[in-house]
N, C-alpha and C. Protein backbone atom coordinates (compact mmCIF):
# COMPACT_ATOMS: atom_id res chain seq x y z
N UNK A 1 108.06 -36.35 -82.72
CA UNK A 1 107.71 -37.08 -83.93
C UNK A 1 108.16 -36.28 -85.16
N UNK A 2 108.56 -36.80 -85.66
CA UNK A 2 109.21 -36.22 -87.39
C UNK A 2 108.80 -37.32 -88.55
N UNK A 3 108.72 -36.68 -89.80
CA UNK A 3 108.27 -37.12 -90.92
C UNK A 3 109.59 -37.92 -91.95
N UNK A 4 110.64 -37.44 -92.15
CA UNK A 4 111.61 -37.97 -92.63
C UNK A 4 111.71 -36.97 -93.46
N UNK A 5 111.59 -36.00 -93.63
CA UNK A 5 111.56 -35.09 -94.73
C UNK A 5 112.68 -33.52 -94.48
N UNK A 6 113.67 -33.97 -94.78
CA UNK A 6 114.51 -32.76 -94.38
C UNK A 6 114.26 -31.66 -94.61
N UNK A 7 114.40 -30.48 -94.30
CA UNK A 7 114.27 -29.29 -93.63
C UNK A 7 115.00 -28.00 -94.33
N UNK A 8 116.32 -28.73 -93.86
CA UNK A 8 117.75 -27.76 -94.55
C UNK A 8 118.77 -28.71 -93.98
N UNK A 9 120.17 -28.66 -94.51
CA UNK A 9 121.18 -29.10 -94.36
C UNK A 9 122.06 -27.73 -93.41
N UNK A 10 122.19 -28.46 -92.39
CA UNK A 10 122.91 -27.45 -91.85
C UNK A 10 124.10 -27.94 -91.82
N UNK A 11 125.63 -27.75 -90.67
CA UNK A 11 126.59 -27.99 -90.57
C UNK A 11 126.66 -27.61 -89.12
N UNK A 12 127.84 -28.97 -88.95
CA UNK A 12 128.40 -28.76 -87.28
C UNK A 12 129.41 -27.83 -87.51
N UNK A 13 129.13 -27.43 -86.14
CA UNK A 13 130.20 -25.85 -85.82
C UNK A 13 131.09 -26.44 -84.47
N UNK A 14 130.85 -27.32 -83.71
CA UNK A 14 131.74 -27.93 -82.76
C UNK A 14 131.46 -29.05 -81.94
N UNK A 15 131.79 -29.72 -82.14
CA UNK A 15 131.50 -31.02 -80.77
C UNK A 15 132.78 -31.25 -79.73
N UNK A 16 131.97 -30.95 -78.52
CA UNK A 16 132.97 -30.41 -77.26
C UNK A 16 132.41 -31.57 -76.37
N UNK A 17 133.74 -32.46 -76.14
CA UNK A 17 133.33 -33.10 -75.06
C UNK A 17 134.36 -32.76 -73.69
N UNK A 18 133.59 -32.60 -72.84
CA UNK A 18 134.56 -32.09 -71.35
C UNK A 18 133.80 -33.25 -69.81
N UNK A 19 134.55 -33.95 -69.92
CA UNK A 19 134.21 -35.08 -68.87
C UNK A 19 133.54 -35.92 -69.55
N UNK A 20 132.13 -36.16 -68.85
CA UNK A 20 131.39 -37.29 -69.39
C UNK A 20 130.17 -36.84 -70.12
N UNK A 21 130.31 -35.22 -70.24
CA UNK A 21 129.09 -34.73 -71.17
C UNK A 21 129.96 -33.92 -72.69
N UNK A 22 129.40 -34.40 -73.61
CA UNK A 22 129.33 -34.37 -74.79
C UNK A 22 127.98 -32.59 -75.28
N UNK A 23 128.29 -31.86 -76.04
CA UNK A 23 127.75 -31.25 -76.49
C UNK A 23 128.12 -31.25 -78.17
N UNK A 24 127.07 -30.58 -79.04
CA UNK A 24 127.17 -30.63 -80.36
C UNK A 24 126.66 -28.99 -81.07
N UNK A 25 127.14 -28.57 -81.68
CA UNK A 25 127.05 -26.69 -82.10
C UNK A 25 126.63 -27.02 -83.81
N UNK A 26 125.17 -26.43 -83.70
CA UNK A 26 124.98 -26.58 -85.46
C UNK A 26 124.48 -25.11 -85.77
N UNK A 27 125.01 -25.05 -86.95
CA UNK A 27 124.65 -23.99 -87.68
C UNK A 27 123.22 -24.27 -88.44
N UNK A 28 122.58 -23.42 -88.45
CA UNK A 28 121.43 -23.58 -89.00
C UNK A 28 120.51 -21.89 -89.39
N UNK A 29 119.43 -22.29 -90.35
CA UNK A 29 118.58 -20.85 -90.58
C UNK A 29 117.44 -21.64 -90.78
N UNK A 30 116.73 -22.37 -91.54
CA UNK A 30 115.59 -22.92 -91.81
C UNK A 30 115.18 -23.51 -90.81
N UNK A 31 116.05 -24.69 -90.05
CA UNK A 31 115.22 -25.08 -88.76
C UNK A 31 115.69 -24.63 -87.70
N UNK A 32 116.05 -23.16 -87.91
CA UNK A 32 116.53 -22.37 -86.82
C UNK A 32 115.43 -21.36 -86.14
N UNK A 33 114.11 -21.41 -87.22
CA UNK A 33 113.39 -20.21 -87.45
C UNK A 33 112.48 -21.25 -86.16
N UNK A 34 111.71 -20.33 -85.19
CA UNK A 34 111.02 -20.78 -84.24
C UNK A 34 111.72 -21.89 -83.19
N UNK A 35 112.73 -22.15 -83.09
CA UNK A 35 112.92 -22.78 -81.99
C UNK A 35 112.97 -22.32 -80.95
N UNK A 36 112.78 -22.75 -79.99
CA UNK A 36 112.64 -22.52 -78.10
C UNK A 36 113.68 -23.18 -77.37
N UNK A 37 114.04 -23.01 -76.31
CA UNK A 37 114.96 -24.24 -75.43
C UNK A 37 114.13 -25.08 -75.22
N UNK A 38 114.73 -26.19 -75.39
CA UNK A 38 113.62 -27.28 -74.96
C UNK A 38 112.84 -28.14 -76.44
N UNK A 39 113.11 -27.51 -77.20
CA UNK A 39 112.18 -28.44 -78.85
C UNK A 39 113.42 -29.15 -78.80
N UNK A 40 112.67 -30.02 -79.75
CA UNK A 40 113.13 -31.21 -80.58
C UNK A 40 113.42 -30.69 -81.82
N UNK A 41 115.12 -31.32 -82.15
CA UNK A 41 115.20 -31.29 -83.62
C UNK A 41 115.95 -32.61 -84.07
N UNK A 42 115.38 -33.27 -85.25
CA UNK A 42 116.43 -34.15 -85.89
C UNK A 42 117.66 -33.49 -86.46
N UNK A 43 118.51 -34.37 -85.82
CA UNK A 43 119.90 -34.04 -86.52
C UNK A 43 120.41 -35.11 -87.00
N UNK A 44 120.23 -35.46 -88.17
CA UNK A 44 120.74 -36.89 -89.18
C UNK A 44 120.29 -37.93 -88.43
N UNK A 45 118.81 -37.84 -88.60
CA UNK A 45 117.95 -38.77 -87.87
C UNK A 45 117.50 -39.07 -86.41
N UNK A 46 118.23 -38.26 -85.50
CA UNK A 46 118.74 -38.15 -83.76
C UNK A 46 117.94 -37.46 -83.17
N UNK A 47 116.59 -37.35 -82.80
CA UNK A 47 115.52 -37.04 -82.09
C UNK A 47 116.90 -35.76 -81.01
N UNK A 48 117.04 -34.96 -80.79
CA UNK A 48 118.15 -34.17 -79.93
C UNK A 48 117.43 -33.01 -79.09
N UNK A 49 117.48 -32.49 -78.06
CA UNK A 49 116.79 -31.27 -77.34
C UNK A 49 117.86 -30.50 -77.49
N UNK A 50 117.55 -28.92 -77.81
CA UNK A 50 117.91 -27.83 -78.19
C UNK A 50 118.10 -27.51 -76.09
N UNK A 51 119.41 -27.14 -76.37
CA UNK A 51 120.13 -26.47 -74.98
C UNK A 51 120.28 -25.39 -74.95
N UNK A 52 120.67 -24.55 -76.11
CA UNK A 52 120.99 -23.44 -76.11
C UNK A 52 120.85 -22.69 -77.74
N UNK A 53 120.56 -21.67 -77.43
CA UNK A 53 120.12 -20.63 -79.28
C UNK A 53 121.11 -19.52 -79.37
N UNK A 54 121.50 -19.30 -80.37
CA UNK A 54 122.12 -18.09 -80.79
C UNK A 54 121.70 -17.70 -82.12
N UNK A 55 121.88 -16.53 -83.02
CA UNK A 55 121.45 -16.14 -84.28
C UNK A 55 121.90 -16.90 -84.94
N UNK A 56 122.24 -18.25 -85.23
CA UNK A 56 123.08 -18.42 -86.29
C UNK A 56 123.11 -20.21 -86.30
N UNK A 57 122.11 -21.07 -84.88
CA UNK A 57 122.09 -22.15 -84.41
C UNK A 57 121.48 -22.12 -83.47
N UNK A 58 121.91 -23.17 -83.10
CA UNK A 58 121.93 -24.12 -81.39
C UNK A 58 122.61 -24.95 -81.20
N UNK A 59 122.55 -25.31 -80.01
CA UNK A 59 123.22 -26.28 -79.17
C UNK A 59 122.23 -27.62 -78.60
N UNK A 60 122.98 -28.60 -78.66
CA UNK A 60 122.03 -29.91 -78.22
C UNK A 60 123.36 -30.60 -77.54
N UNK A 61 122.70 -31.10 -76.31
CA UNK A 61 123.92 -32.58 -75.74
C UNK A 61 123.80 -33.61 -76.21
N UNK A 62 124.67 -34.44 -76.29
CA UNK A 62 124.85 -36.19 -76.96
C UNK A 62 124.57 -36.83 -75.54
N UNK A 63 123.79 -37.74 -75.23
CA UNK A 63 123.88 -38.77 -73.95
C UNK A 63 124.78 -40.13 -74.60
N UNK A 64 125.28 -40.22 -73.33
CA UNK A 64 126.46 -41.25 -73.60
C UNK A 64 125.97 -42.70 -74.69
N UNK A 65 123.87 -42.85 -74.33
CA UNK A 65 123.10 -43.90 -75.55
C UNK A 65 122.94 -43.08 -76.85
N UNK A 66 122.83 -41.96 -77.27
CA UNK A 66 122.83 -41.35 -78.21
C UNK A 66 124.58 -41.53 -78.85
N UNK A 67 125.49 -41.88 -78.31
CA UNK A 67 126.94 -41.68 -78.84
C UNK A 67 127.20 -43.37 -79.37
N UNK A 68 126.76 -44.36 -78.96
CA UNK A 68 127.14 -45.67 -78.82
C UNK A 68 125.99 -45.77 -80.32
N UNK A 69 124.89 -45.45 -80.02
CA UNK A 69 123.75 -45.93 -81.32
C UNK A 69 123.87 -44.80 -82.51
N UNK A 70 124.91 -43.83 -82.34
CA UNK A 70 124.72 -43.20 -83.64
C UNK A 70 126.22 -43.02 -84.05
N UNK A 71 126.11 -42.34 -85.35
CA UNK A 71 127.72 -42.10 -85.90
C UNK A 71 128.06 -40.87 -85.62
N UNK A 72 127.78 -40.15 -84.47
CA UNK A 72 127.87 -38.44 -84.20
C UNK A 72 129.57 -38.60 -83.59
N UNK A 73 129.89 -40.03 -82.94
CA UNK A 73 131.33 -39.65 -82.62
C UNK A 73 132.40 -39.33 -83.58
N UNK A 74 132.20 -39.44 -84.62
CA UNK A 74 132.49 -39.31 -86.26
C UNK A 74 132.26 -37.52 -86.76
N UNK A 75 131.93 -36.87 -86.06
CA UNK A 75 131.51 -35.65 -86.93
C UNK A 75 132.62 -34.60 -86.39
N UNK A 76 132.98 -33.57 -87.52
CA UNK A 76 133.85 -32.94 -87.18
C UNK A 76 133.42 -31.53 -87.52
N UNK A 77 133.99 -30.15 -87.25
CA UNK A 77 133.28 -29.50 -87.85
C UNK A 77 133.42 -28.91 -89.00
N UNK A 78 132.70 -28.33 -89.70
CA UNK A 78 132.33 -28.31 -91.29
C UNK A 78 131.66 -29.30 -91.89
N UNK A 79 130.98 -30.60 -91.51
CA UNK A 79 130.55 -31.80 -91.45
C UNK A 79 128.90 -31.10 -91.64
N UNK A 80 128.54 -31.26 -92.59
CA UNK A 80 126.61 -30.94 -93.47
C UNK A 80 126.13 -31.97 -92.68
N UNK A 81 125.04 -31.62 -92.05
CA UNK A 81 123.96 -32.53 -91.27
C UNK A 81 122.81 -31.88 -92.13
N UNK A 82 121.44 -33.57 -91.90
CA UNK A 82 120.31 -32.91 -92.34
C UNK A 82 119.27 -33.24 -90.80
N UNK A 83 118.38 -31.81 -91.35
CA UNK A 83 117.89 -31.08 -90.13
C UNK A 83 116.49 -31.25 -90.48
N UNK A 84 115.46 -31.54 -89.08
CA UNK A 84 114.29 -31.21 -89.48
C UNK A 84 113.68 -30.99 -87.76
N UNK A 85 112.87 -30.20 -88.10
CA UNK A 85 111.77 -29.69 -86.89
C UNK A 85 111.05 -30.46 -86.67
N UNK A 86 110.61 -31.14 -85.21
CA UNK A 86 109.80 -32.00 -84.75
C UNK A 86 108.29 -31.38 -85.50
N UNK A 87 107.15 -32.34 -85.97
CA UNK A 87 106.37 -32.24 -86.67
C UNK A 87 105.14 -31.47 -86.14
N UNK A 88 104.34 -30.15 -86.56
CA UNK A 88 103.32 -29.61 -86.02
C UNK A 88 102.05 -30.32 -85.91
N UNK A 89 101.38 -30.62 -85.02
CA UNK A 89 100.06 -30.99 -85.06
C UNK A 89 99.13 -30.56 -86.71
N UNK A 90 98.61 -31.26 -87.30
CA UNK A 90 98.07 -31.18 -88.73
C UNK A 90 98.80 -30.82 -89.78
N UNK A 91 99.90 -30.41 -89.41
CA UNK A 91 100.88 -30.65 -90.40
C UNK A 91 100.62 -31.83 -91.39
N UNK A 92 101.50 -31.60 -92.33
CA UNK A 92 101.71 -32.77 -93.73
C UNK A 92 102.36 -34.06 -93.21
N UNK A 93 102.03 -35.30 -93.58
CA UNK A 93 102.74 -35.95 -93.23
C UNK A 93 103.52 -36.99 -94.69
N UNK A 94 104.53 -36.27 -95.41
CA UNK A 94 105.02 -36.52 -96.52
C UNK A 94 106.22 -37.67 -96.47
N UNK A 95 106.71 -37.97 -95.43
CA UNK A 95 107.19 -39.53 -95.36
C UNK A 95 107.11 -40.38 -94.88
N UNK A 96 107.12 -40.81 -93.50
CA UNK A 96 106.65 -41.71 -92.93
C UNK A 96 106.76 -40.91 -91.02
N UNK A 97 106.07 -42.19 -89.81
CA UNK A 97 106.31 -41.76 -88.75
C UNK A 97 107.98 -41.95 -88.18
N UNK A 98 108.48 -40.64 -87.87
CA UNK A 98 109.87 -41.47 -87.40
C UNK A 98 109.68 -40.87 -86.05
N UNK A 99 110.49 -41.59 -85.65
CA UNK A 99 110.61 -40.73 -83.54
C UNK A 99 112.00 -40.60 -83.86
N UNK A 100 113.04 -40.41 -84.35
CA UNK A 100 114.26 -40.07 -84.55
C UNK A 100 115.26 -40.55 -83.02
N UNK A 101 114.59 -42.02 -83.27
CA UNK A 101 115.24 -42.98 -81.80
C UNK A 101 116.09 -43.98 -82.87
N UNK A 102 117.65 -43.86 -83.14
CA UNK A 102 118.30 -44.43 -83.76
C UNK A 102 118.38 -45.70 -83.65
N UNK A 103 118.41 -46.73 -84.13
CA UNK A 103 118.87 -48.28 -83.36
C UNK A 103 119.90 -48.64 -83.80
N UNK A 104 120.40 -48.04 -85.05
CA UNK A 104 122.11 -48.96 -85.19
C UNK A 104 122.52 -47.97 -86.11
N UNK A 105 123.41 -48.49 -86.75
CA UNK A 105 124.82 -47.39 -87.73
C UNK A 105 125.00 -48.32 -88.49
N UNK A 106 124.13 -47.89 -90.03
CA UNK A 106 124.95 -48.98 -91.31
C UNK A 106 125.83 -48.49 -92.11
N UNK A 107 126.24 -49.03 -93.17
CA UNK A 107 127.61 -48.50 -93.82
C UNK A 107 127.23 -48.51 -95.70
N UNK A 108 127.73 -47.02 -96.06
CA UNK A 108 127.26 -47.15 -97.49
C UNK A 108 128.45 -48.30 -98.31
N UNK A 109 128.03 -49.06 -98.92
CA UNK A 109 128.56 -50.39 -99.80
C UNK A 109 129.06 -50.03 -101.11
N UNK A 110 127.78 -49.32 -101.66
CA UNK A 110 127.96 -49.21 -103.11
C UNK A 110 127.11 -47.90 -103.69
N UNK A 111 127.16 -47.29 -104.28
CA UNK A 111 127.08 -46.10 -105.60
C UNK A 111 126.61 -46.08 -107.22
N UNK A 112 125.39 -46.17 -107.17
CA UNK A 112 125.30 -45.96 -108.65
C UNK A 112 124.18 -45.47 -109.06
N UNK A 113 124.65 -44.56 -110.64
CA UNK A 113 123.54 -44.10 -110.95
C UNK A 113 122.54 -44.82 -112.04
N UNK A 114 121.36 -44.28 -111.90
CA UNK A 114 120.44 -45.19 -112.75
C UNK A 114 119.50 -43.81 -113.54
N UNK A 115 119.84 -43.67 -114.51
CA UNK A 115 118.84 -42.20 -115.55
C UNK A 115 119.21 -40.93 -114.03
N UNK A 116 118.44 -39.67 -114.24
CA UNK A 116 118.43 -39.28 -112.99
C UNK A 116 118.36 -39.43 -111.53
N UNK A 117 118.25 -40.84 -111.33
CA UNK A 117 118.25 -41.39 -110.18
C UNK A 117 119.62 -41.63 -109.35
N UNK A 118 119.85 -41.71 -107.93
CA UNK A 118 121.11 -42.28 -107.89
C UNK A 118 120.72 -43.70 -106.66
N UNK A 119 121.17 -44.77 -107.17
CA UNK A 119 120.93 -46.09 -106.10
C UNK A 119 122.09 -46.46 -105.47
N UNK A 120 121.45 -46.37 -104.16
CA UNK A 120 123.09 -46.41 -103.17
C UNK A 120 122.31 -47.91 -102.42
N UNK A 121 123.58 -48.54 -101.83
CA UNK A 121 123.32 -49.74 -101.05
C UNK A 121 124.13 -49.79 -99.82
N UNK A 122 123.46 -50.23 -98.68
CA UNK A 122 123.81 -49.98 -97.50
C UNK A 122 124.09 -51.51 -96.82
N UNK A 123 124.82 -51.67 -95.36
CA UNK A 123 124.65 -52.80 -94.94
C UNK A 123 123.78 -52.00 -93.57
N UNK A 124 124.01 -53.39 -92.37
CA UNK A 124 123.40 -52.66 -91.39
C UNK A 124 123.33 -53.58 -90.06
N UNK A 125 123.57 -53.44 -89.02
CA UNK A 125 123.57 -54.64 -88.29
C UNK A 125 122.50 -55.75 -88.15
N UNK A 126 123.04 -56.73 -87.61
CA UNK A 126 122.39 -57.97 -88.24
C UNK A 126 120.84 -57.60 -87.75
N UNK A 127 120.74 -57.51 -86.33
CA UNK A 127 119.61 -57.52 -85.83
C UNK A 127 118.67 -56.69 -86.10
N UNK A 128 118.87 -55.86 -86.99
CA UNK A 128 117.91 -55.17 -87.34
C UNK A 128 117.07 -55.47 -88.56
N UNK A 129 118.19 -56.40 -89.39
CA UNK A 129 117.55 -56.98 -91.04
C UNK A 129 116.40 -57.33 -90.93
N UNK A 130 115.36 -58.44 -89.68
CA UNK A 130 114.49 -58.17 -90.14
C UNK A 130 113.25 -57.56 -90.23
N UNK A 131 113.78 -56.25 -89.83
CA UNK A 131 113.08 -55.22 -89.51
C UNK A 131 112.75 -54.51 -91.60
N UNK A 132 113.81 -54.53 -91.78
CA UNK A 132 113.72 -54.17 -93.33
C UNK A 132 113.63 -55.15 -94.39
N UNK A 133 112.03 -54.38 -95.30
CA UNK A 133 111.53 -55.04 -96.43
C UNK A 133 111.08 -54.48 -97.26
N UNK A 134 111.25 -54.56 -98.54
CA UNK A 134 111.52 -54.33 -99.81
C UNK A 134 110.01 -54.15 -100.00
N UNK A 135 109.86 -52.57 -100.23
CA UNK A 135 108.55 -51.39 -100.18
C UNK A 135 108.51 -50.80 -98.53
N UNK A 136 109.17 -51.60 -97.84
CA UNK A 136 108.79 -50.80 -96.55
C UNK A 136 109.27 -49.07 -96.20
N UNK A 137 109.30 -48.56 -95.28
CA UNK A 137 109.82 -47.71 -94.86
C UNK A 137 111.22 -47.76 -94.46
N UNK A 138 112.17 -46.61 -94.26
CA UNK A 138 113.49 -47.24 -93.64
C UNK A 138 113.59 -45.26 -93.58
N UNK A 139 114.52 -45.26 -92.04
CA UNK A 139 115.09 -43.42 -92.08
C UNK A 139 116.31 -43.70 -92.26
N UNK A 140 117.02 -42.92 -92.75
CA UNK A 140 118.55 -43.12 -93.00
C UNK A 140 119.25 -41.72 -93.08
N UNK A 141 119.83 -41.13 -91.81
CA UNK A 141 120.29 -40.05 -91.43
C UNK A 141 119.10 -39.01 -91.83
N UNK A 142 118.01 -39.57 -91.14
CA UNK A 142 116.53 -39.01 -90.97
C UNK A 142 115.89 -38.62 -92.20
N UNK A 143 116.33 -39.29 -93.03
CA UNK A 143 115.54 -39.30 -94.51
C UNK A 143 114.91 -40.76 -94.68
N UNK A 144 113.65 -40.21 -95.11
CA UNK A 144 112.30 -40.65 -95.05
C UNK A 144 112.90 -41.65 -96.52
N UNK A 145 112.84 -43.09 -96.43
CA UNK A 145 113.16 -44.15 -97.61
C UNK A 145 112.01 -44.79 -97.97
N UNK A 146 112.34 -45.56 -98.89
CA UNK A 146 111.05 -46.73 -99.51
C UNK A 146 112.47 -47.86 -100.00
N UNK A 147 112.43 -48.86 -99.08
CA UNK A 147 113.82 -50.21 -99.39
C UNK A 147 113.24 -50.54 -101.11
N UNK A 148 114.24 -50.14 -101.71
CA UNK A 148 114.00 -50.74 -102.92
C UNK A 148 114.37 -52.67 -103.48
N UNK A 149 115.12 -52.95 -102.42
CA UNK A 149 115.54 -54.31 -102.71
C UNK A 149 116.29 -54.52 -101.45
N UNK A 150 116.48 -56.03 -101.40
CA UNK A 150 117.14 -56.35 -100.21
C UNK A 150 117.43 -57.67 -100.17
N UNK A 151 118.64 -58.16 -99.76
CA UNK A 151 119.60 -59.25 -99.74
C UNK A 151 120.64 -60.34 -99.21
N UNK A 152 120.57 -60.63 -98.21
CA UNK A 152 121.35 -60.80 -96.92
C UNK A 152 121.02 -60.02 -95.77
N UNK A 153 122.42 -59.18 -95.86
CA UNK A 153 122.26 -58.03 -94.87
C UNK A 153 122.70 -56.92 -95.66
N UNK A 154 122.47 -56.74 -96.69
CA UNK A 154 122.57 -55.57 -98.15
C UNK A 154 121.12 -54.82 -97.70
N UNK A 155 120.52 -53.96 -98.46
CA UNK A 155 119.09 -53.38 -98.94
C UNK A 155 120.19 -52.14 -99.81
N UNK A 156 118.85 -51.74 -100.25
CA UNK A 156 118.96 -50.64 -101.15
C UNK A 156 117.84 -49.66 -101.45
N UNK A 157 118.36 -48.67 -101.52
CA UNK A 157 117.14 -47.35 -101.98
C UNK A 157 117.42 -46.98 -102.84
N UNK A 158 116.65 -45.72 -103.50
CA UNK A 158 117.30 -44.85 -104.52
C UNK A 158 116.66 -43.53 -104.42
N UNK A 159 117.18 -42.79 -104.92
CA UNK A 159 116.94 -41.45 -104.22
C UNK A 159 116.97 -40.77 -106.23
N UNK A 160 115.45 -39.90 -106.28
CA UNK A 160 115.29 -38.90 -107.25
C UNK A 160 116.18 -37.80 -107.17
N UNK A 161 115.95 -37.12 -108.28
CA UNK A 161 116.89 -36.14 -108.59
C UNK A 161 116.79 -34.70 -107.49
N UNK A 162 115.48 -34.69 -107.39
CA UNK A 162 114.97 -33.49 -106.07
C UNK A 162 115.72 -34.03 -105.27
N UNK A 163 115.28 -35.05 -104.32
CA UNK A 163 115.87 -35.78 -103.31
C UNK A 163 117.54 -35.56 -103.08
N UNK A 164 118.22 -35.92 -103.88
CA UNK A 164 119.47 -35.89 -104.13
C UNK A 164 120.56 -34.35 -103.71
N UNK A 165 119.67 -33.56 -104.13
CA UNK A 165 119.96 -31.92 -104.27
C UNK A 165 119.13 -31.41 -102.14
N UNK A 166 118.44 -32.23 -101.55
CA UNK A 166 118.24 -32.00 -100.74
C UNK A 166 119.12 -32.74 -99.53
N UNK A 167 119.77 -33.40 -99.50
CA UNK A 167 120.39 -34.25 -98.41
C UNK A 167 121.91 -34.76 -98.68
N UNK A 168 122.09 -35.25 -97.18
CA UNK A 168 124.07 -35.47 -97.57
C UNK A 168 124.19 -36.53 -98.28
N UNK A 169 123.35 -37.37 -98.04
CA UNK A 169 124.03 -38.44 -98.15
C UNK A 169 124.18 -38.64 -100.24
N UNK A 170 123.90 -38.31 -101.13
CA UNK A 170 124.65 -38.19 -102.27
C UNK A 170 126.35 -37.81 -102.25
N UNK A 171 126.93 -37.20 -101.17
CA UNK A 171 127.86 -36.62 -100.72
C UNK A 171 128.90 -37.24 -100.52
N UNK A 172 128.50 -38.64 -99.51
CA UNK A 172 129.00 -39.30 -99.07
C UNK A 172 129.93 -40.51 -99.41
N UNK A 173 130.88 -41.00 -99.20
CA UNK A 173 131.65 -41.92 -100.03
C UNK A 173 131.54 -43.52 -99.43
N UNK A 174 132.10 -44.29 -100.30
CA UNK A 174 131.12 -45.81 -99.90
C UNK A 174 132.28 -45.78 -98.57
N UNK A 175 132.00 -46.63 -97.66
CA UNK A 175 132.33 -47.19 -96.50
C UNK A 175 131.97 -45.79 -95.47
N UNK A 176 131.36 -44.48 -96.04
CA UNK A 176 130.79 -43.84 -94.92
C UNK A 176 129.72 -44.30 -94.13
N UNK A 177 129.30 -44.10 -92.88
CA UNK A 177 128.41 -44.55 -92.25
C UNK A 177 127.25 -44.03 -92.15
N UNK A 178 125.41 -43.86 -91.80
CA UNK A 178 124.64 -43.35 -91.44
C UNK A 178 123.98 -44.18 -90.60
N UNK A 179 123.09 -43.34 -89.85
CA UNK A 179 122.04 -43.51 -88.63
C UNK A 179 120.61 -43.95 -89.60
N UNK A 180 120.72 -45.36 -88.71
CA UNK A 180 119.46 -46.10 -89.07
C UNK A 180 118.38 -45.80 -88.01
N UNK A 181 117.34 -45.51 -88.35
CA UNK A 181 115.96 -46.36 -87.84
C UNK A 181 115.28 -47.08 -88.45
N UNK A 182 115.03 -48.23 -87.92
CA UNK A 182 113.56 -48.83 -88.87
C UNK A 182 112.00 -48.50 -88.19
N UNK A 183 111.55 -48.80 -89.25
CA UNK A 183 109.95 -48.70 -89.25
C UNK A 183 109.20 -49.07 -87.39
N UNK A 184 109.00 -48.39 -86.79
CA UNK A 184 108.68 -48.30 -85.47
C UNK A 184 107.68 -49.64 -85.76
N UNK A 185 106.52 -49.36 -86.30
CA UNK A 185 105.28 -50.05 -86.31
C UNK A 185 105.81 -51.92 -86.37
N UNK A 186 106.85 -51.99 -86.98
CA UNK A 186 107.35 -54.17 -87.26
C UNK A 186 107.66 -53.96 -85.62
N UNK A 187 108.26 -52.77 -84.75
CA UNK A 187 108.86 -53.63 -83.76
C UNK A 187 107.82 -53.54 -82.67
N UNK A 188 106.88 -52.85 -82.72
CA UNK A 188 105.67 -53.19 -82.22
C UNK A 188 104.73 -54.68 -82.55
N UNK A 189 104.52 -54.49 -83.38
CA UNK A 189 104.06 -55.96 -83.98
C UNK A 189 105.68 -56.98 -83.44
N UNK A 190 106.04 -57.12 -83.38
CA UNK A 190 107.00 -58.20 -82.61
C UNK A 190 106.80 -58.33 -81.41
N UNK A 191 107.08 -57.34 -80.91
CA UNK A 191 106.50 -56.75 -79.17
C UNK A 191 105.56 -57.81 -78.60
N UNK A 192 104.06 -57.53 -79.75
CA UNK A 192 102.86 -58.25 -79.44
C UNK A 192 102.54 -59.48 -79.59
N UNK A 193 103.81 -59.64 -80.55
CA UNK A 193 103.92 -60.99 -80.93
C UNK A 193 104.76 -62.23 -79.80
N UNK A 194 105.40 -61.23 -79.52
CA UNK A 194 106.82 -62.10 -78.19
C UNK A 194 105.32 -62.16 -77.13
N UNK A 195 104.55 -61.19 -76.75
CA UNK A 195 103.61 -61.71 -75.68
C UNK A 195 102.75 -62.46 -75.69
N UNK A 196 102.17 -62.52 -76.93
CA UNK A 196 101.18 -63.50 -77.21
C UNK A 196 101.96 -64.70 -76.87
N UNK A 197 103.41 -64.82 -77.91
CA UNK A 197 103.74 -66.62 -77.38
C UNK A 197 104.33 -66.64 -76.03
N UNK A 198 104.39 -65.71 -75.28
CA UNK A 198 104.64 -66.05 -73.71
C UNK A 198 103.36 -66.25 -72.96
N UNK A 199 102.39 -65.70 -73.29
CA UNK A 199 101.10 -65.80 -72.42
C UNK A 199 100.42 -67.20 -72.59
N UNK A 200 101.24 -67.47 -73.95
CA UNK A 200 100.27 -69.29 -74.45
C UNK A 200 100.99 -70.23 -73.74
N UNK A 201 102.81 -70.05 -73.50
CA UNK A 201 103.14 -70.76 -73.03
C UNK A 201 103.05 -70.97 -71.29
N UNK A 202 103.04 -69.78 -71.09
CA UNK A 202 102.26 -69.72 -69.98
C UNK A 202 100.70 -70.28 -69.23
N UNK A 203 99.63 -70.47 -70.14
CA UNK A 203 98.84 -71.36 -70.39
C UNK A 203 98.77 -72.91 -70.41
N UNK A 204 99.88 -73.15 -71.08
CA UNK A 204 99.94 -74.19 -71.59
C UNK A 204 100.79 -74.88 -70.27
C-alpha cells in the first residue's frame, strides 16, 4: 500500500531483458534507505519487489502483466522515475490509498500554466473514464491527484508549485505517456454493484 506521495526521484540505470524475463536497475538514496529483498517500492506508480540491493539502488523484475499495463517498455537509462516506499503501519496518510496496481497508460495532451500552478491534461483509455471524476482521486506515475475537470476522455489536474519541484512529470513533453491508476474504492463499488444485479436476476 502507498500514499501517492513521492519520496525522491530517482533514475533508471538499466533495463535488461534476456529471454522472457525483464529486469529494471534504479538508482536511488531516499527510498534506498531501509530496504530489504523482498519490500515493495513504487516505481512511477508500479507496486515492484526489490530483487536485489547495492549502495547506490536496486533491482526489481518487470512480469510480462506489469510490461503490457505500464509504460516501463519506454524507459531508457538516465530516464528520472518517481519513487516511494510501501507505507508504514501509522504512518501519515497525505494522499490517497494506492496499491500501485496500474490499469492503463494515458497520454499527456496539453501544458499550461496558471499563476504558480502548472495544469496539464491527459487522455486515457476508454474503459477506465468512468472510473474518473472531477474532485476524485486519480495516481499518475504514482502521484497522488485531485481530477480537476473532465471531458470526454480528456481530465485534468494541476499540480502547485511544491508539487512541481517534486516529480517528473512537469518534465515531460505533451504526447509523453504515464501510468494510470484509478481510485481502487469506484471499482469495488462496481464489483458490488455487477453482483447485486446478477443475484436479482438470478431471482427473478
Amino acid at each position: 500500500m502507498f500514499t501517492g506521495l513521492v519520496e525522491e526521484m530517482g533514475s533508471v540505470r538499466d533495463l535488461v531483458t534476456v529471454g522472457e524475463h525483464t529486469r529494471l536497475s534504479i538508482a536511488a538514496k531516499t527510498a534506498r534507505e531501509g530496504l530489504a529483498l523482498g519490500d515493495s517500492v513504487a516505481v512511477d506508480g508500479t507496486c515492484l519487489t526489490v530483487d536485489e540491493l547495492d549502495p547506490d539502488g536496486f533491482w526489481v523484475g518487470l512480469s510480462p502483466e506489469t510490461l503490457v499495463r505500464t509504460n516501463f517498455d519506454e524507459r531508457m537509462a538516465g530516464d528520472r522515475v518517481n519513487l516511494e516506499r510501501s507505507l508504514l503501519v501509522g504512518g501519515r496518510l497525505g494522499g490517497h490509498y494506492v496499491q500501485g496496481h496500474v490499469d492503463g497508460v494515458g497520454r499527456i495532451v496539453e501544458k499550461r500554466t496558471d499563476g504558480d500552478s502548472l495544469r496539464i491534461w491527459f487522455t486515457a483509455p476508454h474503459d477506465l473514464m468512468p472510473y474518473i471524476v472531477v474532485k476524485g482521486y486519480i495516481c499518475l506515475d504514482g502521484v497522488s491527484l485531485t481530477v480537476t475537470e473532465k471531458k470526454g476522455d480528456h481530465f485534468g489536474v494541476a499540480l502547485v508549485a511544491y508539487t512541481q519541484m517534486m516529480i517528473t512529470m512537469p518534465t515531460k513533453a505533451v504526447g509523453s505517456t504515464v501510468n494510470v491508476e484509478v481510485d481502487v474504492f469506484a471499482k469495488y463499488v462496481e464489483s458490488l454493484l455487477e453482483g447485486r444485479v446478477d443475484r436479482d436476476r438470478t431471482r427473478a
